[in-house]
PDB file of N, CA and C in Angstrom:
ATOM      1  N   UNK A   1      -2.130  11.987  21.724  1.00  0.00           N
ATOM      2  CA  UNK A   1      -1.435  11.000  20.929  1.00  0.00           C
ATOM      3  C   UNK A   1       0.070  11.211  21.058  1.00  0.00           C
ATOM      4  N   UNK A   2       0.840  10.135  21.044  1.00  0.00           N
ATOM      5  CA  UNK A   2       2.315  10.008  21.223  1.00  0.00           C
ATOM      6  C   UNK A   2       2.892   9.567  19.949  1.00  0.00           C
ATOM      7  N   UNK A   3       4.078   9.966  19.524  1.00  0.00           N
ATOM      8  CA  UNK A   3       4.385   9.884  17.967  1.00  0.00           C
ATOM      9  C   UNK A   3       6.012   9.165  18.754  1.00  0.00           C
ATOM     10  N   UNK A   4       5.999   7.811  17.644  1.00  0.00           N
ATOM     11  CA  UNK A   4       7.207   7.441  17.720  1.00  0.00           C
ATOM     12  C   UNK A   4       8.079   7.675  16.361  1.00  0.00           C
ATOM     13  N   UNK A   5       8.962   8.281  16.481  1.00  0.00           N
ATOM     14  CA  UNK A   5      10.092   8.371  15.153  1.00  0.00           C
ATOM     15  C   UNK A   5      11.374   7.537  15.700  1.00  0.00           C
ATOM     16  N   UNK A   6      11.817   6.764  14.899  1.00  0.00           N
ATOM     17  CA  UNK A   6      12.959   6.258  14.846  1.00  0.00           C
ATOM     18  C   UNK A   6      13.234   5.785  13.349  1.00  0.00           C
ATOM     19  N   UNK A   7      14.927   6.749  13.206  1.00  0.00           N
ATOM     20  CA  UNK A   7      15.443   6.337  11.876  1.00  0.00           C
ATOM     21  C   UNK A   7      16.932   5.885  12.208  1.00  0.00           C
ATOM     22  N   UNK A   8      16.997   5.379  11.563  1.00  0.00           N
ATOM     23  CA  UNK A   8      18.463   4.347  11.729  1.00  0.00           C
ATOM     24  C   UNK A   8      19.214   4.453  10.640  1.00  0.00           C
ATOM     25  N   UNK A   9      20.475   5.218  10.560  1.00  0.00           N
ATOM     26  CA  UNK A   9      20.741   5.686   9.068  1.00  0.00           C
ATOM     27  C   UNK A   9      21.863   3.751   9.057  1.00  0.00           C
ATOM     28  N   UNK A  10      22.501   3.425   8.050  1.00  0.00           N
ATOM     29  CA  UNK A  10      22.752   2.224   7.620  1.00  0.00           C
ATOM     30  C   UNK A  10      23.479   2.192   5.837  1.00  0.00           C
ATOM     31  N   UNK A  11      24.734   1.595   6.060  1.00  0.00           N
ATOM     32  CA  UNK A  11      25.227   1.378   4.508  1.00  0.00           C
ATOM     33  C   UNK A  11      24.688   0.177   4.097  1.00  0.00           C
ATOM     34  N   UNK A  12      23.253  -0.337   4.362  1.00  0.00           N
ATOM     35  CA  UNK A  12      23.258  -1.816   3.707  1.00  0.00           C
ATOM     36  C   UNK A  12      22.968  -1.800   2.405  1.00  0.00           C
ATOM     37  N   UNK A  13      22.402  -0.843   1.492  1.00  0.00           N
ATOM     38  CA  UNK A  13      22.157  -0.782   0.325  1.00  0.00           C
ATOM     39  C   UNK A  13      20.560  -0.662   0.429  1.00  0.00           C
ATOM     40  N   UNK A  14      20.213  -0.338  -0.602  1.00  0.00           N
ATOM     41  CA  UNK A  14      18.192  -0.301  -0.899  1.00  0.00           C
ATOM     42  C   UNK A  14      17.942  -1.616  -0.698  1.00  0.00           C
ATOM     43  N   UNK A  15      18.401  -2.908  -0.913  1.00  0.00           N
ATOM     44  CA  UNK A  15      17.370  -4.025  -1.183  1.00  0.00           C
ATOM     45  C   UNK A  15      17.501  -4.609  -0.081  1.00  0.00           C
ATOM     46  N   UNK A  16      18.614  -4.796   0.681  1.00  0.00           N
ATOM     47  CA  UNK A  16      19.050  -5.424   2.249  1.00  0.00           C
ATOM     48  C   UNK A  16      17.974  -4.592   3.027  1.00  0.00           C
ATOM     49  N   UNK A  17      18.168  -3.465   2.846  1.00  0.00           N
ATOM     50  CA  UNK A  17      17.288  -2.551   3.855  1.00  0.00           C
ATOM     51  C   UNK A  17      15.869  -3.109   3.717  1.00  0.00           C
ATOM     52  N   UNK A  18      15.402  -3.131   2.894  1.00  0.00           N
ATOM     53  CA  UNK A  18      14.227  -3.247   2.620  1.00  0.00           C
ATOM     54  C   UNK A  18      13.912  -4.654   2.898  1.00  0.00           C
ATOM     55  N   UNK A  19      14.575  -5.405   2.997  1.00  0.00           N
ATOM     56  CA  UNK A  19      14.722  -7.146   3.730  1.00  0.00           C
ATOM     57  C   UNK A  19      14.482  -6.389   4.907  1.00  0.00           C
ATOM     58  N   UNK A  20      15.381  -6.024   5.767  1.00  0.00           N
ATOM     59  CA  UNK A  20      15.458  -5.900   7.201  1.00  0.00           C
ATOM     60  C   UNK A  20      13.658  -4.945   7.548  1.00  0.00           C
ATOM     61  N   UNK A  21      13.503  -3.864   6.808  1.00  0.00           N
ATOM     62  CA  UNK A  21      12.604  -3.334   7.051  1.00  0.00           C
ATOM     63  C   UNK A  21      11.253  -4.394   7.157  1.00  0.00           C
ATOM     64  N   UNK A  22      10.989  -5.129   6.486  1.00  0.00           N
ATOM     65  CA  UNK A  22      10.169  -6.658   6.146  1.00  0.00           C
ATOM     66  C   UNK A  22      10.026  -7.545   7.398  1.00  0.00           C
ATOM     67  N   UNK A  23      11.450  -7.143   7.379  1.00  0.00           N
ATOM     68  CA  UNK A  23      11.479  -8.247   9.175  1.00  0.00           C
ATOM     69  C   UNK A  23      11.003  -7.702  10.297  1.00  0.00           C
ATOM     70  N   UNK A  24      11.372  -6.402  10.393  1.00  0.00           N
ATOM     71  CA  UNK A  24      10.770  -5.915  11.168  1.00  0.00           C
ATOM     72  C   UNK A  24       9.323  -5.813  11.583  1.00  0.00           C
ATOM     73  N   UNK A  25       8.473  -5.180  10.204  1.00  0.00           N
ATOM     74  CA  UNK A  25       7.079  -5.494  10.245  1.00  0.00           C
ATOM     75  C   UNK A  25       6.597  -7.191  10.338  1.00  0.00           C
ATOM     76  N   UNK A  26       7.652  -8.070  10.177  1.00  0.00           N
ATOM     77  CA  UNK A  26       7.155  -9.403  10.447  1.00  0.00           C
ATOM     78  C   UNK A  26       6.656  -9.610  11.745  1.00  0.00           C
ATOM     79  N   UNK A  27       8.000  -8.798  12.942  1.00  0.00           N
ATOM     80  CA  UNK A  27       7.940  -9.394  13.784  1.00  0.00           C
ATOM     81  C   UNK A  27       6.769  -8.430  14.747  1.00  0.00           C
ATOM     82  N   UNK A  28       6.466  -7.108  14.319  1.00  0.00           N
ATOM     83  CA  UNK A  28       5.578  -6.375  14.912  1.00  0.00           C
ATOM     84  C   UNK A  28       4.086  -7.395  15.011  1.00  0.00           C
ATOM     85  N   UNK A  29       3.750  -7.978  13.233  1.00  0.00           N
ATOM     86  CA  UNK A  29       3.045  -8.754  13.100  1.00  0.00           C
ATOM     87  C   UNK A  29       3.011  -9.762  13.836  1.00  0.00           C
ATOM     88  N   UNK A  30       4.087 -10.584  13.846  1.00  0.00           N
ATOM     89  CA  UNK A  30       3.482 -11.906  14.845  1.00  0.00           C
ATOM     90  C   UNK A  30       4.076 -11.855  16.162  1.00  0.00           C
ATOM     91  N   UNK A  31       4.896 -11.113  16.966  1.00  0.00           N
ATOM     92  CA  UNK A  31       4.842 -10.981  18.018  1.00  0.00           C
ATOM     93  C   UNK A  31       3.808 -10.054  18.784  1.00  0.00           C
ATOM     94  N   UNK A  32       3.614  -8.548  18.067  1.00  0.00           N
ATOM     95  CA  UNK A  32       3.092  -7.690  19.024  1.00  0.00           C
ATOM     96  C   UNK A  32       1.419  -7.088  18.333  1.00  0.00           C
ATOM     97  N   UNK A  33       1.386  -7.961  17.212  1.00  0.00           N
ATOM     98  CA  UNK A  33      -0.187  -8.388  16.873  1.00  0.00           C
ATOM     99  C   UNK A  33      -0.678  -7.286  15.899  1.00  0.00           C
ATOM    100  N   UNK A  34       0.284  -6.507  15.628  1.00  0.00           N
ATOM    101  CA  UNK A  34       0.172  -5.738  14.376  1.00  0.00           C
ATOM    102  C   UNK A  34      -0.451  -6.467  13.183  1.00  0.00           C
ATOM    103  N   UNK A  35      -1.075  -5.397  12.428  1.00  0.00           N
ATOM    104  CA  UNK A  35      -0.960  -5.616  10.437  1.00  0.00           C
ATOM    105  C   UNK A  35      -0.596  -4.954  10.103  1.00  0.00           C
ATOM    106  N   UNK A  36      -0.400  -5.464   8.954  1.00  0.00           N
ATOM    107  CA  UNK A  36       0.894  -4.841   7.787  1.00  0.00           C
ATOM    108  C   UNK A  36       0.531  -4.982   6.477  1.00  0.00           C
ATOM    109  N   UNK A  37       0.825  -3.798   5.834  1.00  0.00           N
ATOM    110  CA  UNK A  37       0.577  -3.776   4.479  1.00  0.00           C
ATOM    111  C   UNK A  37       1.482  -3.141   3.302  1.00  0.00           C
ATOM    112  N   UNK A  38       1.952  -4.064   2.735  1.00  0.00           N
ATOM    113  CA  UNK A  38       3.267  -3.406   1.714  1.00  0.00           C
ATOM    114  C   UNK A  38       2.770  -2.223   0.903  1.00  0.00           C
ATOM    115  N   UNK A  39       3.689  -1.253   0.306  1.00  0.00           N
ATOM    116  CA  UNK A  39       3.629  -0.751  -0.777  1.00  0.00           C
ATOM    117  C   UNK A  39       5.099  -0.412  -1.227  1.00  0.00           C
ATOM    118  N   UNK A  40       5.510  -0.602  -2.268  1.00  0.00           N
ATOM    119  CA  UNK A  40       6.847  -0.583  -2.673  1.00  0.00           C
ATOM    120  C   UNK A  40       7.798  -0.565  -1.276  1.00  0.00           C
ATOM    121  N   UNK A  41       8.198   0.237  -1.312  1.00  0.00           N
ATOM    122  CA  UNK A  41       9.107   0.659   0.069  1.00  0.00           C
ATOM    123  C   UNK A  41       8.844   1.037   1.333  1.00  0.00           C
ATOM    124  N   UNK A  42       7.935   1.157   1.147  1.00  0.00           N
ATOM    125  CA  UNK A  42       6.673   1.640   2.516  1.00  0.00           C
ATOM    126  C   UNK A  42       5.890   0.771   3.351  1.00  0.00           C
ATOM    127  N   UNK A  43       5.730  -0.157   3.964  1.00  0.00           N
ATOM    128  CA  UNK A  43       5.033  -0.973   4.833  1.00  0.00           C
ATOM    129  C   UNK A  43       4.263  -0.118   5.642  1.00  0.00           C
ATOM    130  N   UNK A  44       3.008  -0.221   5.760  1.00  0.00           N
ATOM    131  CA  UNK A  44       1.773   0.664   6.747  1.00  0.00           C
ATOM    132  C   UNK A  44       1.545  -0.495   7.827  1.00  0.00           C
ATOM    133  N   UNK A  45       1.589   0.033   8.805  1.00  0.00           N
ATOM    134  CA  UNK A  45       1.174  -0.953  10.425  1.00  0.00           C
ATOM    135  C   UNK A  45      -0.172  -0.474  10.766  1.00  0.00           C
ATOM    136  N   UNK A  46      -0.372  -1.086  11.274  1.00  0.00           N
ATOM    137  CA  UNK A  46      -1.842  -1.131  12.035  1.00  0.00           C
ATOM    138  C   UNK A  46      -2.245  -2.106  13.202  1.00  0.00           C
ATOM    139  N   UNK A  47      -1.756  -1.548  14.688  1.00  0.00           N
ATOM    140  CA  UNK A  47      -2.398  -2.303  15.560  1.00  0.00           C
ATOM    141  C   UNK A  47      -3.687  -2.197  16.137  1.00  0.00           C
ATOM    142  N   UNK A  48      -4.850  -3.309  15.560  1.00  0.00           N
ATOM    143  CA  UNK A  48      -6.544  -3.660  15.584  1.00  0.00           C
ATOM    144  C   UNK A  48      -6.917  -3.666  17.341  1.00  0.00           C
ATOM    145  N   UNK A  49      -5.735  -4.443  18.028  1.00  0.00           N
ATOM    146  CA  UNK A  49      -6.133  -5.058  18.846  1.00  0.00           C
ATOM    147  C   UNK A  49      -4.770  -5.195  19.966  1.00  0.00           C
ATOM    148  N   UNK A  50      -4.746  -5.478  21.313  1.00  0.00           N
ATOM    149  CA  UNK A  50      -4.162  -6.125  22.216  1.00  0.00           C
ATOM    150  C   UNK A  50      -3.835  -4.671  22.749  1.00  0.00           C
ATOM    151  N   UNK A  51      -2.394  -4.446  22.930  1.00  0.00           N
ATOM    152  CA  UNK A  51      -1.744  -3.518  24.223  1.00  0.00           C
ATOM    153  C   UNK A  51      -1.669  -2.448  23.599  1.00  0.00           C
ATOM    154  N   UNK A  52      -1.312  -2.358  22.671  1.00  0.00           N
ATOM    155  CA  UNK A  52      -1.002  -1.240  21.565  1.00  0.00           C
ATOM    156  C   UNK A  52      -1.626  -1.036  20.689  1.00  0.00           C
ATOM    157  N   UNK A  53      -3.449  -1.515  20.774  1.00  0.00           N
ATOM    158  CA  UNK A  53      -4.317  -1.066  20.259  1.00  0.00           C
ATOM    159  C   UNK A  53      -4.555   0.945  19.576  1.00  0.00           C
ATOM    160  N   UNK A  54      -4.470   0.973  18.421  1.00  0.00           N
ATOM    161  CA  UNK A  54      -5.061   2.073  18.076  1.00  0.00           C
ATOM    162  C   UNK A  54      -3.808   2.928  16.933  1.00  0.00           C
ATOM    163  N   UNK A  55      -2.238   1.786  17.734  1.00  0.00           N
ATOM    164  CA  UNK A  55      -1.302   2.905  16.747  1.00  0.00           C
ATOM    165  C   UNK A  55      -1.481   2.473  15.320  1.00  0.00           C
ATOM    166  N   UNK A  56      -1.016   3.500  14.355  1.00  0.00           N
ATOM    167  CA  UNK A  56      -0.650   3.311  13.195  1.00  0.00           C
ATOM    168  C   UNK A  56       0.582   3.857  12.754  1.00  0.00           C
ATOM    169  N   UNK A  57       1.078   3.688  11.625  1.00  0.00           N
ATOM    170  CA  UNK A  57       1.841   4.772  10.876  1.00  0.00           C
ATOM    171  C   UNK A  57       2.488   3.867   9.877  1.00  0.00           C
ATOM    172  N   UNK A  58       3.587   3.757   9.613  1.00  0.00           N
ATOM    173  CA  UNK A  58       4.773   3.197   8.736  1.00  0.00           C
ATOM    174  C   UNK A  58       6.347   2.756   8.993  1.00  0.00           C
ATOM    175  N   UNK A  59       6.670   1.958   8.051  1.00  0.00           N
ATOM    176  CA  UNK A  59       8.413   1.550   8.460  1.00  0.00           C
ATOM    177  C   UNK A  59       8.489   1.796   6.847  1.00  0.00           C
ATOM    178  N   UNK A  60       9.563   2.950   6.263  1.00  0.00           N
ATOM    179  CA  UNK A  60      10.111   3.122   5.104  1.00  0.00           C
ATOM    180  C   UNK A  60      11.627   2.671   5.088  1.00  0.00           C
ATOM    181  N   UNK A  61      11.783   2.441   4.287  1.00  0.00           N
ATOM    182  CA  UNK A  61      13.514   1.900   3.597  1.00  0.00           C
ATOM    183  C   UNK A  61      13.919   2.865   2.768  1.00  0.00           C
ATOM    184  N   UNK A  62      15.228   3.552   3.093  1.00  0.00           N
ATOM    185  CA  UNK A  62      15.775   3.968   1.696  1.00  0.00           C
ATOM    186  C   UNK A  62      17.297   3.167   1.297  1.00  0.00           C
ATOM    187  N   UNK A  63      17.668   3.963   0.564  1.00  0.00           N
ATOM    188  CA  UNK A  63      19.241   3.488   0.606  1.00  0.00           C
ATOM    189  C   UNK A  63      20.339   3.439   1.797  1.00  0.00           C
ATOM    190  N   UNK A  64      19.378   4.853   2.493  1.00  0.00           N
ATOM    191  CA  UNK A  64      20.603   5.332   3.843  1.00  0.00           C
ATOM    192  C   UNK A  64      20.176   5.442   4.677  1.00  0.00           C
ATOM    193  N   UNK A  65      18.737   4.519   4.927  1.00  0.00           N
ATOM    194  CA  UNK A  65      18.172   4.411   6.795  1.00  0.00           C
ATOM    195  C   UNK A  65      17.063   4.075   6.381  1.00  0.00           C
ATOM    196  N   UNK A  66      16.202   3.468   7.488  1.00  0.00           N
ATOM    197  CA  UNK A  66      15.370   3.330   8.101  1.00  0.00           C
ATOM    198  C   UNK A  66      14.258   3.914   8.394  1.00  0.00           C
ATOM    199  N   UNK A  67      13.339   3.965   8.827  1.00  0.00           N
ATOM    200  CA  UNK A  67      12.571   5.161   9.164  1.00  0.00           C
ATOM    201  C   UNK A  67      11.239   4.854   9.751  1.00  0.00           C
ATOM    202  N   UNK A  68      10.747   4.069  11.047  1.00  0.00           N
ATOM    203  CA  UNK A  68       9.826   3.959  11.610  1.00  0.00           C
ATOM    204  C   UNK A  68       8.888   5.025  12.045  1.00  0.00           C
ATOM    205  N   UNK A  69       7.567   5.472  11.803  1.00  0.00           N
ATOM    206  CA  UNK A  69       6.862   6.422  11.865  1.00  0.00           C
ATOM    207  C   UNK A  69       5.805   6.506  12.711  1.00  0.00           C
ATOM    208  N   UNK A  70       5.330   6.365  14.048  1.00  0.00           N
ATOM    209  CA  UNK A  70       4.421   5.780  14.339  1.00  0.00           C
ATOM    210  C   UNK A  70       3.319   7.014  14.722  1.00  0.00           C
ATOM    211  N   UNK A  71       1.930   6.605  15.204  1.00  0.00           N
ATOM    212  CA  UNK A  71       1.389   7.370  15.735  1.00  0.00           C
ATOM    213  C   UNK A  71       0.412   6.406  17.116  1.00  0.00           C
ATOM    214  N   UNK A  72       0.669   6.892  18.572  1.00  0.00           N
ATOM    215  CA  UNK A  72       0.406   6.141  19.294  1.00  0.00           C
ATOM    216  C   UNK A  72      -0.691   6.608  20.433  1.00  0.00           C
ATOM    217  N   UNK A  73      -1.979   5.763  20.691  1.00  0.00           N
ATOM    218  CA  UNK A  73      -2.654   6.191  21.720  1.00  0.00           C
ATOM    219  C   UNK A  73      -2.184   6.915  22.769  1.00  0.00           C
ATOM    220  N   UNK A  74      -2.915   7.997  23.518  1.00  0.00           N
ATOM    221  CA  UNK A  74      -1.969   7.476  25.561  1.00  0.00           C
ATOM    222  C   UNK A  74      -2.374   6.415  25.659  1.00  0.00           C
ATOM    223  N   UNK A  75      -3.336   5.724  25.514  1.00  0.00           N
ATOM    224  CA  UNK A  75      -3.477   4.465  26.650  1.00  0.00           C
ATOM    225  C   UNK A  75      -2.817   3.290  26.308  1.00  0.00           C
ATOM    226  N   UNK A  76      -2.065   3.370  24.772  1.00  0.00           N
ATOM    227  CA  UNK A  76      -1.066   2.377  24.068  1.00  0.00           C
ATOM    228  C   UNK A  76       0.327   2.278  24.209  1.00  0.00           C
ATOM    229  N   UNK A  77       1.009   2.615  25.433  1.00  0.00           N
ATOM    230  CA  UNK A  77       2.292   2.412  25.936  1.00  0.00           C
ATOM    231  C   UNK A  77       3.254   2.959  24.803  1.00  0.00           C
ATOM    232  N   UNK A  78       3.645   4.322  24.679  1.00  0.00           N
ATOM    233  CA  UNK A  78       4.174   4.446  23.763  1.00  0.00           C
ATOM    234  C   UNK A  78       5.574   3.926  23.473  1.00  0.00           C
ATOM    235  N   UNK A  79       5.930   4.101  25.344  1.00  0.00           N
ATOM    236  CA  UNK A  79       7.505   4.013  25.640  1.00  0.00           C
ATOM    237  C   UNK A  79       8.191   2.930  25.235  1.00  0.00           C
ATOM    238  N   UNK A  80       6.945   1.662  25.879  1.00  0.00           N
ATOM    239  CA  UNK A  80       7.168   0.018  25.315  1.00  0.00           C
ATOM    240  C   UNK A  80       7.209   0.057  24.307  1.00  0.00           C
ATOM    241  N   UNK A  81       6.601   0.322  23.517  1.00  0.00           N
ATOM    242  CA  UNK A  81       6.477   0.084  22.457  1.00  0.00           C
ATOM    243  C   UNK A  81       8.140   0.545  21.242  1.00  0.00           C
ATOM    244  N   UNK A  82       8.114   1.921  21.824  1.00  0.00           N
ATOM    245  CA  UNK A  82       9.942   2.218  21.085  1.00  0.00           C
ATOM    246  C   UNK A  82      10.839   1.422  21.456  1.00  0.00           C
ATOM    247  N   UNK A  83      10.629   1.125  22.869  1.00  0.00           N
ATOM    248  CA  UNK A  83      11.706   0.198  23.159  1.00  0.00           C
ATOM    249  C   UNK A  83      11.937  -1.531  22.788  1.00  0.00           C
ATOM    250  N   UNK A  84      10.995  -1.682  22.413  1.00  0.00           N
ATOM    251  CA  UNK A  84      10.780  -3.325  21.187  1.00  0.00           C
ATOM    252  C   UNK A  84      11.403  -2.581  20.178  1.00  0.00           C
ATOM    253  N   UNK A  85      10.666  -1.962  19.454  1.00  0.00           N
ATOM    254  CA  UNK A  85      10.989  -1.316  18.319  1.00  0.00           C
ATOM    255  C   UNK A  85      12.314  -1.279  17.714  1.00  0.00           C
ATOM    256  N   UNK A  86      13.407  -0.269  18.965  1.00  0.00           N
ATOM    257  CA  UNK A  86      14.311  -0.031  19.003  1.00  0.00           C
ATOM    258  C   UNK A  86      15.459  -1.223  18.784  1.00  0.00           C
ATOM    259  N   UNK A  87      15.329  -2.092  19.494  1.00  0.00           N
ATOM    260  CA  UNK A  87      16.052  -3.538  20.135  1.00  0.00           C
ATOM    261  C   UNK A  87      15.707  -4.476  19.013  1.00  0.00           C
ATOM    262  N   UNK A  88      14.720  -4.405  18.469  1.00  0.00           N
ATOM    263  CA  UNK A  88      14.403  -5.634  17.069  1.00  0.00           C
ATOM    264  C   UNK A  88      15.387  -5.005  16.271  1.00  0.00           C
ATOM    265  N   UNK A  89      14.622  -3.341  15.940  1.00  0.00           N
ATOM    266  CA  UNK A  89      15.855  -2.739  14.502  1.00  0.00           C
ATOM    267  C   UNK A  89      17.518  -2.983  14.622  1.00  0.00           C
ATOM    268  N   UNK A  90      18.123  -2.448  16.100  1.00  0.00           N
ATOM    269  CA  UNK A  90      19.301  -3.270  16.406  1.00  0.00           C
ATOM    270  C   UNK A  90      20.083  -4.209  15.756  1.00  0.00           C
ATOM    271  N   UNK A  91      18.768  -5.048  16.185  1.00  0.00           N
ATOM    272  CA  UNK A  91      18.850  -6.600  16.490  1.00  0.00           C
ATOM    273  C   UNK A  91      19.536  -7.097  14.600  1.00  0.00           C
ATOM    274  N   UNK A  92      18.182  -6.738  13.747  1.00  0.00           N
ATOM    275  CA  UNK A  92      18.252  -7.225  12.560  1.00  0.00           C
ATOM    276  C   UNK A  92      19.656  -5.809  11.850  1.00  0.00           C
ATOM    277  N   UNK A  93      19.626  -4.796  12.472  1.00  0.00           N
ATOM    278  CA  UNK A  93      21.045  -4.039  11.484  1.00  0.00           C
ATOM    279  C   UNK A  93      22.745  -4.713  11.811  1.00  0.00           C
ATOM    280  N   UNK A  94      21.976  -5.524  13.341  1.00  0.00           N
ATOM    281  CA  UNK A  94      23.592  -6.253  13.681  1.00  0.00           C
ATOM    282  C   UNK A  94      24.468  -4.884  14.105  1.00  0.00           C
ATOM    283  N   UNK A  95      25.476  -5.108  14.110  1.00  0.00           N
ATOM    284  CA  UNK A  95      26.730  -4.411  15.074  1.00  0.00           C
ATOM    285  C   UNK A  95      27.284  -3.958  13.930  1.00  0.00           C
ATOM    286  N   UNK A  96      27.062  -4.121  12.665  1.00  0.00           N
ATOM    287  CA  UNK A  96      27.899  -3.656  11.443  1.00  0.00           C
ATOM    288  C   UNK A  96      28.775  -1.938  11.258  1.00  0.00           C
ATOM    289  N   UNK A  97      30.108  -2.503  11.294  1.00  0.00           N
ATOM    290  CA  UNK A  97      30.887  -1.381  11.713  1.00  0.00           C
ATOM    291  C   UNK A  97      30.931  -0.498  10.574  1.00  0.00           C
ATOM    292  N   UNK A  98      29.953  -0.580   9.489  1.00  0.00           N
ATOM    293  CA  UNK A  98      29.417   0.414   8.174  1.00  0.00           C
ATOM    294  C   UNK A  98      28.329   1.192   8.801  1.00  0.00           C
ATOM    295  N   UNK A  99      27.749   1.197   9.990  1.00  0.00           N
ATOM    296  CA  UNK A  99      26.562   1.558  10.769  1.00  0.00           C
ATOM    297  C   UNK A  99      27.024   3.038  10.269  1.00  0.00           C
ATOM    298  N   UNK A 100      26.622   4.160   9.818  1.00  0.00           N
ATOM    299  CA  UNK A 100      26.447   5.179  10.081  1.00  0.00           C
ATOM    300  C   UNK A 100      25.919   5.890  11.248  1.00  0.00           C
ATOM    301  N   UNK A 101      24.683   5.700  11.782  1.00  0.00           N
ATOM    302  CA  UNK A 101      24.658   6.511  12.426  1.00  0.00           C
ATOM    303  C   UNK A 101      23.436   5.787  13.730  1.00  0.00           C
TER     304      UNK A 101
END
C-alpha cells in the first residue's frame, strides 16, 4: 500500500478552509469517482470503483492547513493520483500571497 500525505498550511481562516476542503472532496467525487462522507471537519473518501479503486482515507481542515490523508492500492496509481490532488488543492487555495507554506 502507498500512503498519500499532503498538507497545505494556509491563512484562510477555519470556515474558508473548510469550503475549499468541500471542494475538493466535490471534485474527487465527480471527477475521479470517489465517495465522500462529512463529519464536522473531517470528510472520509472512498474510491468503490474505476482507476483508483480501493484508496481510502480523509481531507481535514483546520485553521492553518489542509491535510489530505490517503491510503492507496499498488495497483491504484498512487503518483496520479497526488498529482490531481496536488493541482485541484492549488487550484482552489489560489496564489494567495497569505499562503504560508
Amino acid at each position: 500500500m502507498a500512503t498519500i500525505d499532503i498538507k497545505k498550511q494556509h491563512a484562510l481562516g477555519q470556515g474558508l478552509a473548510q469550503t475549499r476542503a468541500e471542494a475538493l472532496a466535490s471534485y474527487l467525487s465527480s471527477d475521479l469517482g470517489f465517495h465522500t462522507n462529512s463529519d464536522g471537519d473531517q470528510i472520509f473518501v472512498e474510491a468503490k470503483s474505476g482507476k483508483f479503486k480501493g484508496t481510502t482515507g480523509s481531507i481535514r481542515s483546520s485553521i492553518s492547513d489542509i491535510h489530505i490523508d490517503l491510503t492507496v492500492p499498488p495497483d491504484s496509481h498512487a503518483e496520479a493520483l497526488s498529482t490531481k490532488i496536488s493541482a485541484k488543492l492549488a487550484d482552489l487555495l489560489g496564489d494567495d500571497k497569505k499562503l504560508v507554506g
